[in-house]
N, C-alpha and C. Protein backbone atom coordinates (compact mmCIF):
# COMPACT_ATOMS: atom_id res chain seq x y z
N UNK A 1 0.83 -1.19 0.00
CA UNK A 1 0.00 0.00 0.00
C UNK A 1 0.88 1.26 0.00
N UNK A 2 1.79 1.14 1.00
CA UNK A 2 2.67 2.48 0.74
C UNK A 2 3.02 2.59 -0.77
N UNK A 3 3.69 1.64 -0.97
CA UNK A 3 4.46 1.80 -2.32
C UNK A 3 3.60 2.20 -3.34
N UNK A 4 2.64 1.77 -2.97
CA UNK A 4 1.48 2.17 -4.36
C UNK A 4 1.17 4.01 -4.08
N UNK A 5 1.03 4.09 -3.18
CA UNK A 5 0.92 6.03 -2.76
C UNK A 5 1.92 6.43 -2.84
N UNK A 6 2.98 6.06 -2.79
CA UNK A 6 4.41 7.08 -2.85
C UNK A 6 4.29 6.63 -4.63
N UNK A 7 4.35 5.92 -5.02
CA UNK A 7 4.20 5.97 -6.71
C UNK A 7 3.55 7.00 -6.85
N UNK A 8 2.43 6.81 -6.78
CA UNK A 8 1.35 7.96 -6.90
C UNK A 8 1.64 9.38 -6.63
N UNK A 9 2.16 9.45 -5.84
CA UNK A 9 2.79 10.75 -5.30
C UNK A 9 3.49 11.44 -6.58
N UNK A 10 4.30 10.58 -6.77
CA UNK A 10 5.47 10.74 -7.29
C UNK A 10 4.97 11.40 -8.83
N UNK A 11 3.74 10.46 -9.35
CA UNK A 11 3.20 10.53 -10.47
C UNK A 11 2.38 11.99 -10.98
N UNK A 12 2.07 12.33 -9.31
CA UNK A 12 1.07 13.22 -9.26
C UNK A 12 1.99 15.06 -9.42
N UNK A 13 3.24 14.44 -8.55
CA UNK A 13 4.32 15.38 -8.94
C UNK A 13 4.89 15.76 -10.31
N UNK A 14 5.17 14.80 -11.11
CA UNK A 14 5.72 14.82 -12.78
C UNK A 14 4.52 15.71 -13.31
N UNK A 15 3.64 15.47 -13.36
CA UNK A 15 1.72 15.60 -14.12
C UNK A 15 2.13 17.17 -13.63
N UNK A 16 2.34 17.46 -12.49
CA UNK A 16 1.42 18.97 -12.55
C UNK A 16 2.94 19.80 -12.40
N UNK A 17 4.11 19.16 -12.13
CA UNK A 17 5.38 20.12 -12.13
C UNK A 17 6.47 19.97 -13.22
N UNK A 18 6.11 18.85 -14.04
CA UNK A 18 7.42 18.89 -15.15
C UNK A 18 6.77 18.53 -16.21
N UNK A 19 5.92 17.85 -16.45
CA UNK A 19 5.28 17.55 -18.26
C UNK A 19 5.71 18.80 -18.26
N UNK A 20 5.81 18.54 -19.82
CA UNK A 20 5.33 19.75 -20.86
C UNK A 20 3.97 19.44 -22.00
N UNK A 21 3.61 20.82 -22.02
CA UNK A 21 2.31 20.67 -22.59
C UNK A 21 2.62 22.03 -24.23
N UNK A 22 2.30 21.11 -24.98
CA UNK A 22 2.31 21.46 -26.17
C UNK A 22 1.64 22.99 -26.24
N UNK A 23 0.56 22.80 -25.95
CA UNK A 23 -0.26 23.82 -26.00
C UNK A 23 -0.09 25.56 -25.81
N UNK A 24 0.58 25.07 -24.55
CA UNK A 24 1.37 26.34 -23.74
C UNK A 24 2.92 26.56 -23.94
N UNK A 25 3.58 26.04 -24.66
CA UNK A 25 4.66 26.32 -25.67
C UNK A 25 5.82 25.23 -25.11
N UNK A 26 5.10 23.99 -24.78
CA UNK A 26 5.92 22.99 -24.05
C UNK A 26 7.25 23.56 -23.42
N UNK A 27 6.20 23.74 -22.02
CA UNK A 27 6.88 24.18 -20.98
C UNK A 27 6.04 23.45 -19.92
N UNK A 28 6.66 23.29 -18.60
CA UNK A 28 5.75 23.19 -17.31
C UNK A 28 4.38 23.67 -17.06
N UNK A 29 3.32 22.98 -16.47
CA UNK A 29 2.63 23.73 -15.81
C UNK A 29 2.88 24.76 -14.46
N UNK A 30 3.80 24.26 -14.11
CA UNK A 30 4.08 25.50 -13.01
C UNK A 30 4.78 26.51 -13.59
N UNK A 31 5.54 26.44 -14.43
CA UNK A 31 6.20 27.23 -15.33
C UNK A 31 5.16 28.34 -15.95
N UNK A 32 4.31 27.91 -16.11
CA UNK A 32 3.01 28.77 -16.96
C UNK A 32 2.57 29.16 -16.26
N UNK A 33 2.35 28.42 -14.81
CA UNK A 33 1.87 29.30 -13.81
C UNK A 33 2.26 30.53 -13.30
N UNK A 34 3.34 30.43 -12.69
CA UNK A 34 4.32 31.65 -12.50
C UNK A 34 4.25 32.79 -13.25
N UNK A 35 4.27 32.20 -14.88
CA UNK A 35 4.77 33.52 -15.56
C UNK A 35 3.58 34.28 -16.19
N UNK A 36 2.18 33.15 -15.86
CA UNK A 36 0.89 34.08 -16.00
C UNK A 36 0.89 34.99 -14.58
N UNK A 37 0.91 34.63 -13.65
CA UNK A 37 0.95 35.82 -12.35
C UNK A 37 2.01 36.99 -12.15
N UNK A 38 3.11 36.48 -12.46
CA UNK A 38 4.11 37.80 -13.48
C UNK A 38 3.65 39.01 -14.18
N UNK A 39 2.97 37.92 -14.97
CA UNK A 39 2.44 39.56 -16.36
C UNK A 39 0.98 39.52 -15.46
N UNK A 40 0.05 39.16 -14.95
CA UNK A 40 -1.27 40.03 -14.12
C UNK A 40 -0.04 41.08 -13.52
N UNK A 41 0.74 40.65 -12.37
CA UNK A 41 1.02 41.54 -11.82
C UNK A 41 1.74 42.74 -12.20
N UNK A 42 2.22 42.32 -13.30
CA UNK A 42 3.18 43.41 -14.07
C UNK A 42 1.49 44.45 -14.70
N UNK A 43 0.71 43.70 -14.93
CA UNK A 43 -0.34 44.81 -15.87
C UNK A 43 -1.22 45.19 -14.61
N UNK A 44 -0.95 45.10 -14.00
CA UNK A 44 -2.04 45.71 -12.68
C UNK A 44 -0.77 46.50 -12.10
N UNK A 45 0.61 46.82 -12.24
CA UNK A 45 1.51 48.32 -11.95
C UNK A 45 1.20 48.99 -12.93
N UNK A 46 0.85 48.35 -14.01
CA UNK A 46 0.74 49.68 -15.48
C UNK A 46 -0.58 50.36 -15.20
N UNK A 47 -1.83 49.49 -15.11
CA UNK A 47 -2.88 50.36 -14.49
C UNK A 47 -3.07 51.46 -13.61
């Protein structure tokens, strides 16, 4: 049972912190994350 949740873990880590996704210019999802809250915050000083 552990081993099957620390897999999982592990799986659940790759999926949402290192794929890359075509879509978004195969890069990370956290990567995209970041650098969408970057530019909000950069366009909410220009406002």
């Amino acid at each position: 049972m552990r081993a099957v949740e620390w897999e999982t873990l592990k799986w659940v880590n790759w999926y949402n912190n290192r794929r890359l996704l075509g879509p978004i210019g195969y890069i990370p999802p956290a990567e995209a994350e970041k650098a969408f809250y970057a530019n909000l915050n950069t366009l909410d000083m220009v406002a």
